[in-house]
Protein backbone atom coordinates (compact mmCIF):
# COMPACT_ATOMS: atom_id res chain seq x y z
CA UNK A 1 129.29 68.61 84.16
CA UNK A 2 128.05 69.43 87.52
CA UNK A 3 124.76 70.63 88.40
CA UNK A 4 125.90 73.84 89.54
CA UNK A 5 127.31 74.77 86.08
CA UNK A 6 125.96 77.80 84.99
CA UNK A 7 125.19 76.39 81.37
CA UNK A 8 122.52 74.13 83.40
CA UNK A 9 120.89 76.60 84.67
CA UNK A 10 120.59 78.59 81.49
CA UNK A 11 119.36 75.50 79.75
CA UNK A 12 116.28 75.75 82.29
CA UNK A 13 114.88 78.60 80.74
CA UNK A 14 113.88 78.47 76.76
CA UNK A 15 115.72 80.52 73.96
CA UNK A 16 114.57 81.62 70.75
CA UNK A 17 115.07 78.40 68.85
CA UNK A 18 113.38 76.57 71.89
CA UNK A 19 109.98 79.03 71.70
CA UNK A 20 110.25 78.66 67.67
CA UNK A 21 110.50 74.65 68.37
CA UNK A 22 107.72 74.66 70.69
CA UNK A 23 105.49 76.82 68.72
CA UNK A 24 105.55 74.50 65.80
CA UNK A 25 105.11 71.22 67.66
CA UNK A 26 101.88 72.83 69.36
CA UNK A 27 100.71 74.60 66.12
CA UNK A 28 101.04 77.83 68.03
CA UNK A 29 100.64 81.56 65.89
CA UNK A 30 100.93 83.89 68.34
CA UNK A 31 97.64 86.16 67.74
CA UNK A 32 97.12 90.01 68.13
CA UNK A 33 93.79 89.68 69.40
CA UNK A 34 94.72 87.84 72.21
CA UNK A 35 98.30 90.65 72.33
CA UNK A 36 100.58 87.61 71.91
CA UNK A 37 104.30 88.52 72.03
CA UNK A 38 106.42 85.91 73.93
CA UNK A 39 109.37 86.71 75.39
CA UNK A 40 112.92 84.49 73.53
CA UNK A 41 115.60 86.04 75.48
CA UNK A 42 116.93 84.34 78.55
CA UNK A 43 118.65 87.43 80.08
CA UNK A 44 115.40 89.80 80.08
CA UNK A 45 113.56 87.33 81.89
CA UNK A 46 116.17 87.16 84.59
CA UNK A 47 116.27 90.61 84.57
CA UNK A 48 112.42 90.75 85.40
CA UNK A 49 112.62 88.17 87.76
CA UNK A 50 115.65 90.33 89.18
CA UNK A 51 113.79 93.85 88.76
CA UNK A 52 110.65 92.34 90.61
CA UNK A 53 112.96 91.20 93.83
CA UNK A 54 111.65 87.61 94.00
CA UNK A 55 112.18 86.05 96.81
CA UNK A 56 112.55 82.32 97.66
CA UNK A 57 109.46 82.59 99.88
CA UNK A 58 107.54 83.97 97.41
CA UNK A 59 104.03 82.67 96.34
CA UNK A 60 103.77 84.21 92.61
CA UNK A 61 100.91 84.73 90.44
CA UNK A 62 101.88 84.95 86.91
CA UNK A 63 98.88 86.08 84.07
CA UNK A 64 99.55 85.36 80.60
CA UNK A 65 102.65 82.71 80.79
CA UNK A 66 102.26 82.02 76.98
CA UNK A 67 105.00 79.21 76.57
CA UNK A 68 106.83 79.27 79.37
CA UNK A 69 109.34 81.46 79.07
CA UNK A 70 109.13 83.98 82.20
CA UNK A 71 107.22 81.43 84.24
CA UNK A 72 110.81 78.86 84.52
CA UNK A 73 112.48 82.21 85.41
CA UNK A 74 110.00 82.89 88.16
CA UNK A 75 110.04 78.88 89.52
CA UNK A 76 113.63 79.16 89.50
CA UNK A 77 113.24 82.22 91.86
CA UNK A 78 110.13 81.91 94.01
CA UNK A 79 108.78 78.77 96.55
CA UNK A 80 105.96 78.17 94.54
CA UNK A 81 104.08 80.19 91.21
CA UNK A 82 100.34 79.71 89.40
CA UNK A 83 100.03 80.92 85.97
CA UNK A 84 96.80 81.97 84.57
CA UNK A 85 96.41 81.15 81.16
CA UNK A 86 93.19 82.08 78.69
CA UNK A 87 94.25 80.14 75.98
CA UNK A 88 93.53 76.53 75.67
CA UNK A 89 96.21 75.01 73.77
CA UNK A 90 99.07 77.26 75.99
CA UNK A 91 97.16 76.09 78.79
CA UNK A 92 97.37 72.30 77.89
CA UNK A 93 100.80 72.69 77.30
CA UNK A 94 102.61 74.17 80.12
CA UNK A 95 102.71 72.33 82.59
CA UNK A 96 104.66 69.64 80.33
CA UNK A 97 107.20 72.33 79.68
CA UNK A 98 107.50 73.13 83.09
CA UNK A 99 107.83 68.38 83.63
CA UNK A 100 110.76 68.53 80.93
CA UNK A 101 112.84 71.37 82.26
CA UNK A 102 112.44 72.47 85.67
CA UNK A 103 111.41 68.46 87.01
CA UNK A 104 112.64 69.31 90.55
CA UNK A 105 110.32 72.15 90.60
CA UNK A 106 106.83 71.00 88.87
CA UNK A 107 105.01 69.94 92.17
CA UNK A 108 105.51 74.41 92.81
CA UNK A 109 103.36 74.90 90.03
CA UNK A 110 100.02 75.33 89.61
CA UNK A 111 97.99 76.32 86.19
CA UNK A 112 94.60 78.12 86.51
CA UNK A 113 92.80 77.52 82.76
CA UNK A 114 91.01 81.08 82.74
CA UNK A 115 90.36 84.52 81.70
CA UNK A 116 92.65 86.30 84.59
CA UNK A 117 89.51 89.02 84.31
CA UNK A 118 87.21 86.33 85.93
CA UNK A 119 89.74 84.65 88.54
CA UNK A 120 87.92 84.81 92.07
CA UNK A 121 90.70 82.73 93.84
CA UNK A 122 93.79 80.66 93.18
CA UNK A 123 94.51 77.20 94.16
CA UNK A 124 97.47 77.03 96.91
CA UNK A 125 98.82 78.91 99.50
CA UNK A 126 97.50 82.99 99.12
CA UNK A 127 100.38 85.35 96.08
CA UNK A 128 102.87 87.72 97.67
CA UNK A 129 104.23 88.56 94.31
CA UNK A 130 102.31 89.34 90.87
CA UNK A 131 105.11 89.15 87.59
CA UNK A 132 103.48 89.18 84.73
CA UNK A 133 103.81 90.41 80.79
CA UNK A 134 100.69 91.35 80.28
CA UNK A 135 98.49 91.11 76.76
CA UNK A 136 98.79 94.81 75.84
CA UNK A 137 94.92 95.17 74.98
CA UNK A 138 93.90 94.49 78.56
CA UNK A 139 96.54 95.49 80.84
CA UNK A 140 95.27 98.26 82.65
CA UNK A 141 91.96 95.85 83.76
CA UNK A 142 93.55 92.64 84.29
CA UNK A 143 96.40 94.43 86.71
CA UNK A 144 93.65 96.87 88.67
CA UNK A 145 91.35 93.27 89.00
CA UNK A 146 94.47 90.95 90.42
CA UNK A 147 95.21 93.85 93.02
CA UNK A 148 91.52 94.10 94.00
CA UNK A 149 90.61 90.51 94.24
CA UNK A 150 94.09 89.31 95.54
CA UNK A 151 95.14 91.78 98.47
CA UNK A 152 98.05 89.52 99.83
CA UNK A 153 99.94 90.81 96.48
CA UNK A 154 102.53 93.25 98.06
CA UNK A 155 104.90 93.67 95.06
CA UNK A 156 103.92 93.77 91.47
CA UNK A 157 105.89 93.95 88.10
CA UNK A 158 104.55 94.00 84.87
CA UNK A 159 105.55 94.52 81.25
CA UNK A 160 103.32 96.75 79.64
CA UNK A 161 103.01 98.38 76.17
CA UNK A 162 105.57 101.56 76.91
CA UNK A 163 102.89 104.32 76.72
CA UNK A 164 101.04 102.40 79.07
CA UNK A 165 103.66 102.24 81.55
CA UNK A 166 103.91 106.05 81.31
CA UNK A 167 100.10 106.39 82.21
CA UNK A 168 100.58 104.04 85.17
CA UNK A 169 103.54 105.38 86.76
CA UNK A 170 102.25 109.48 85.77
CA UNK A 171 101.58 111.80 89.21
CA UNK A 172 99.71 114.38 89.09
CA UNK A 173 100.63 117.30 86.37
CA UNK A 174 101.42 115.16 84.25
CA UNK A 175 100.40 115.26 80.65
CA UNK A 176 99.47 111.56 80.68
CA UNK A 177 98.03 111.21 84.21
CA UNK A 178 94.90 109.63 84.18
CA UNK A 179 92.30 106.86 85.03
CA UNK A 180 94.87 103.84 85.27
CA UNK A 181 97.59 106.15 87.37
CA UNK A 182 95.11 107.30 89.46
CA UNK A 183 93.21 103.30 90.72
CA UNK A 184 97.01 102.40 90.46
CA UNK A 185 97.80 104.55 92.97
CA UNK A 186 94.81 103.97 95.48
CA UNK A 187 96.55 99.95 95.99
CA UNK A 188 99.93 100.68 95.44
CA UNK A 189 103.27 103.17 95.28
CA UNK A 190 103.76 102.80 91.38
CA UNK A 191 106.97 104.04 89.25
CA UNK A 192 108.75 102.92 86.11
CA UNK A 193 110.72 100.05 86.56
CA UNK A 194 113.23 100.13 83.19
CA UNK A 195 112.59 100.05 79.32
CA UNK A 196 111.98 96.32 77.56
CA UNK A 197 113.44 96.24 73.67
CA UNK A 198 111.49 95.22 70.76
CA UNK A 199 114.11 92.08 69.65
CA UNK A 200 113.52 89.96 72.74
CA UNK A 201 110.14 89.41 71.47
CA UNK A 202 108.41 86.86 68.79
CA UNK A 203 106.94 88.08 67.21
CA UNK A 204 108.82 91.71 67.63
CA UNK A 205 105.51 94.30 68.68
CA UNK A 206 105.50 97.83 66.53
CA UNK A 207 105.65 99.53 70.01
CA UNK A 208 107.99 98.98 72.64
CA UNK A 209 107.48 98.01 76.36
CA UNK A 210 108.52 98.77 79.86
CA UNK A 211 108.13 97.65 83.42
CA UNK A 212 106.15 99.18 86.05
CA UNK A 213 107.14 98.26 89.67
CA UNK A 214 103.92 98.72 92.35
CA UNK A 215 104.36 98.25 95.72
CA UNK A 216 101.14 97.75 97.69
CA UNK A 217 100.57 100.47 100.43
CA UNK A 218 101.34 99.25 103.86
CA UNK A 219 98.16 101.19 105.44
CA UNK A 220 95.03 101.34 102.83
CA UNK A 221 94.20 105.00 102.12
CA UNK A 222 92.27 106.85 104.90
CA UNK A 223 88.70 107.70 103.73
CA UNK A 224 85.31 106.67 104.60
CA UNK A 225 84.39 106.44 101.33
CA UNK A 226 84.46 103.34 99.53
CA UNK A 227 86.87 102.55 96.47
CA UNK A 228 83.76 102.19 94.21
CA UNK A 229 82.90 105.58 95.35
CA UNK A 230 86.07 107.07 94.47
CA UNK A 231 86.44 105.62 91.31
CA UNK A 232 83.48 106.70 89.95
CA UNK A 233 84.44 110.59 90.62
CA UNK A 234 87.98 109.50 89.11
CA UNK A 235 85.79 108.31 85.90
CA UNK A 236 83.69 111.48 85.74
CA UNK A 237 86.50 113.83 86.11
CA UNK A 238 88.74 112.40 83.50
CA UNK A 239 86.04 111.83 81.07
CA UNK A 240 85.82 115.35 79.94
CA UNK A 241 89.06 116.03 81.26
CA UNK A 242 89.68 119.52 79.42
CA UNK A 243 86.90 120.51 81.35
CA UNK A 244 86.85 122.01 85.09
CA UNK A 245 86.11 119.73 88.07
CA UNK A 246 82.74 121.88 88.60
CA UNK A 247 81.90 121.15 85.08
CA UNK A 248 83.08 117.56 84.49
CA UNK A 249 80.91 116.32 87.41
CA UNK A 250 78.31 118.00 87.22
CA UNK A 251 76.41 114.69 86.22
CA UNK A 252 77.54 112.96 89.06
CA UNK A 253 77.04 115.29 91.70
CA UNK A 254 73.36 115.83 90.15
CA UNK A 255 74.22 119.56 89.00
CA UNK A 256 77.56 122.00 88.53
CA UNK A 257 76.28 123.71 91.53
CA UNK A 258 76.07 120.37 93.20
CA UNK A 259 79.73 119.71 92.07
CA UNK A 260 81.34 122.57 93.31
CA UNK A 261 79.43 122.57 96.77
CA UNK A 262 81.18 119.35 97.36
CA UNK A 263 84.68 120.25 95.74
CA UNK A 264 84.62 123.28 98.26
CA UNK A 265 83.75 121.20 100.81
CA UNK A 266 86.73 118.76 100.14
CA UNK A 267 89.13 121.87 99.56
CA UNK A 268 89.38 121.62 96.07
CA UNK A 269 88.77 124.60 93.98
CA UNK A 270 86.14 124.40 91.19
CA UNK A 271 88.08 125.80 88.63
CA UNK A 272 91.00 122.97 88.93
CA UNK A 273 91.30 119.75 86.44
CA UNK A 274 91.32 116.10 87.41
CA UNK A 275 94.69 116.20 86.11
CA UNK A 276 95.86 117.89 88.75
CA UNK A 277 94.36 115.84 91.77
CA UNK A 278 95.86 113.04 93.88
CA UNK A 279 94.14 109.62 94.93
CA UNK A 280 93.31 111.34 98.34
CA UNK A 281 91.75 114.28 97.17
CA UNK A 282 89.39 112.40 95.14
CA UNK A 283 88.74 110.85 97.84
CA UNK A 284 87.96 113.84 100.02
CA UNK A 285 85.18 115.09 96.40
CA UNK A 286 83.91 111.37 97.43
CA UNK A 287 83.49 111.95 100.61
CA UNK A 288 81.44 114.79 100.33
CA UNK A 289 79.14 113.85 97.65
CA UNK A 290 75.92 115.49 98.01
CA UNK A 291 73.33 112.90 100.08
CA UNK A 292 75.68 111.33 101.79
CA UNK A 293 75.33 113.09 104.82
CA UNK A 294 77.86 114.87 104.98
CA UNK A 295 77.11 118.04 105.68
């Protein structure tokens, strides 16, 4: 058989029986604290590697690699990936997998043994690329801290509980617009990226998943206030978010009177809901919080 034959390559990358194998040789139960669902089907992890356009320059920074599974996919792909892994016996484990089946490839690997919530750098050349199914209990954090602390990231997929995808990917209007679309959007141009089935999973989740493409914006947004700044106005509008923008931060402007002083100033009436702003307007209510001089 030559080493071109497809077969070889699909051997690469682990099926169900291979996860199952693995699992029990490790003593492995997948856990829902930790949101453990690994991926068993060759073809969707293509697919992601596919959806996420990775390139063969690519530097990519993988959170959650569990097994194995996506993070052959992504080797296969890229010029070099690090996975972050919390768990200690995943962690001890991978890079063997990655030894037995991808040999040519294991000096492209790196493992960082972490929470991905407290990674402050990564070994290696700087990430282009962030691929990733993400534990569905921390998502939203984990993605908004690897596009803060890692700014070379220019394209990002992830898998992400289905609802949560929705949230991400929502503009403004929308009935599930929020916090996470909102920070999303102040790094990155983000939309839904396809639909992820419950069967390519072990074990199968009660909820199913999608993928959420973000693509990090070429120029940074144009305000002089800082991103702390405007996140804290995104916070206090969508905290009482049935309530008007005059009302909802009134606490952090220091009164409603306060708060609507500074929504007039940005051009933003009073009487409108968070739900209905962009990133760059709350920018602009940032911008012209009162005491910050500008008057």
């Amino acid at each position: 058989m030559s080493t071109t034959d497809p077969a070889d390559a699909a051997d690469v990358l682990l099926g169900p029986a291979d996860i199952r194998e693995l699992a029990a040789a490790l003593g492995v139960r997948p856990t829902k604290q930790r949101g453990q669902n690994f991926v068993i089907d060759a073809n969707t992890v293509r697919r992601i590697v596919r959806t996420a356009e990775v390139r063969p320059d690519d530097v990519v920074v993988e959170v959650g690699p569990g097994l194995g599974s996506l993070t052959l996919a992504l080797l296969e792909a890229a010029d070099r990936v690090t996975a972050v892994e919390i768990d200690d016996v995943l962690a001890a484990a991978l890079p063997s997998t990655i030894a037995a089946r991808i040999p040519a490839k294991k000096d492209r690997f790196a493992l960082v043994h972490s929470d991905a919530m407290h990674v402050q750098e990564l070994p290696g050349p700087a990430p282009t690329a962030l691929v990733a199914n993400l534990p569905y209990n921390v998502a939203v954090p984990v993605l908004l801290h690897m596009l803060d602390r890692f700014p070379t990231i220019e394209r990002t997929l992830v898998m992400v509980q289905a609802e949560v995808a929705d949230r991400l990917a929502a503009g403004p209007g929308n009935k599930v617009y929020g916090v996470p679309s909102v920070k999303a959007n102040w790094y990155a141009e983000v939309k839904r990226a396809g639909a992820i089935g419950r069967n390519v999973f072990w074990p199968a989740p009660n909820v199913d998943s999608g993928l959420v493409s973000l693509v990090r914006r070429t120029e940074p947004l144009v305000t002089t206030a800082t991103k702390d700044e405007v996140f804290k106005v995104v916070d206090a509008a969508f905290a009482q978010r049935r309530k008007t923008l005059r009302a909802a931060l009134a606490g952090w402007a220091g009164s409603p009177a306060a708060a609507e002083e500074a929504l007039v100033k940005a051009g933003i009436s009073p009487q409108a809901r968070g739900e209905a702003l962009t990133v760059e307007e709350f920018a602009r209510i940032a911008e012209n919080r009162p005491g910050t001089g500008e008057q």
